[in-house]
Protein backbone atom coordinates (compact mmCIF):
# COMPACT_ATOMS: atom_id res chain seq x y z
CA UNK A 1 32.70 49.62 21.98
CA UNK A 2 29.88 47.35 21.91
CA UNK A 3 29.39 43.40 21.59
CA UNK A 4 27.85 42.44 18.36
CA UNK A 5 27.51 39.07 19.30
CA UNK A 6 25.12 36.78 17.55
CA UNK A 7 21.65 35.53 18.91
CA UNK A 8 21.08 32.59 18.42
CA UNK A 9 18.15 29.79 19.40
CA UNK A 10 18.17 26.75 21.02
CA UNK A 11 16.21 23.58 18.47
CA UNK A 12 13.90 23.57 21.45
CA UNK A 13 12.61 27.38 20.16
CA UNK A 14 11.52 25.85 16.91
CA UNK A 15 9.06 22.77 17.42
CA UNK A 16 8.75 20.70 14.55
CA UNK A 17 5.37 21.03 13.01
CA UNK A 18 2.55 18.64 13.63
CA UNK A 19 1.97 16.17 10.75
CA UNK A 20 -0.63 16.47 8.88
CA UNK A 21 -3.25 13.61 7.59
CA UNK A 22 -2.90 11.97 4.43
CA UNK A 23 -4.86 14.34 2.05
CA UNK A 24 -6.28 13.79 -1.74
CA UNK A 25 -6.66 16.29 -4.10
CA UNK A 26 -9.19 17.36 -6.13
CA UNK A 27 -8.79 15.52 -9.57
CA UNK A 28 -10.15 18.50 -11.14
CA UNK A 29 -11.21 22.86 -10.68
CA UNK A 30 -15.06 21.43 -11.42
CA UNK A 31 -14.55 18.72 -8.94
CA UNK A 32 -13.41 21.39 -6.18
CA UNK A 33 -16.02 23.68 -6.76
CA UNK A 34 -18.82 21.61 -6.49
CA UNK A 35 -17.03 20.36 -2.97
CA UNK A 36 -17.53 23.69 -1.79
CA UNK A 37 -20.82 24.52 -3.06
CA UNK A 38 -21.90 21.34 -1.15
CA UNK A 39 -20.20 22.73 1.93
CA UNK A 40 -21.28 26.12 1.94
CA UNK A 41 -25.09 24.68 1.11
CA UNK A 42 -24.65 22.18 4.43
CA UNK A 43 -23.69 25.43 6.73
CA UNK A 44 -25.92 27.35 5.72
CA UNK A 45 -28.55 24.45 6.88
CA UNK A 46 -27.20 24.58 9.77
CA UNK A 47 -24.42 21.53 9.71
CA UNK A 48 -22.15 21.31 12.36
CA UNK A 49 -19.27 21.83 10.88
CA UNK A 50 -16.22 20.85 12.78
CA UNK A 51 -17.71 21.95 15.92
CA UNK A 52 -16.31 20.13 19.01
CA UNK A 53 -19.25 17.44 20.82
């Protein structure tokens, strides 16, 4: 007959998550979508982005 013991994990299998910065959000869906437009205008000029230096 087999074992049907339990697995289980030590905490160090699940790291706690990095935090993340303090973020703001858009006050509004207009707001947000001209964000992007801006963004997506920039790379296609050719703006770096988030590229490492």
């Amino acid at each position: 007959m087999a074992s049907t013991a339990r697995m289980t994990r030590s905490p160090q299998a699940f790291p706690t998550p990095a935090r993340a910065p303090a973020t703001t959000p858009f006050r509004s869906a207009e707001e947000a979508w001209l964000w992007t437009m801006a963004a997506l205008v920039a790379r296609r000029d050719g703006a770096p982005g988030c590229a490492p230096e």
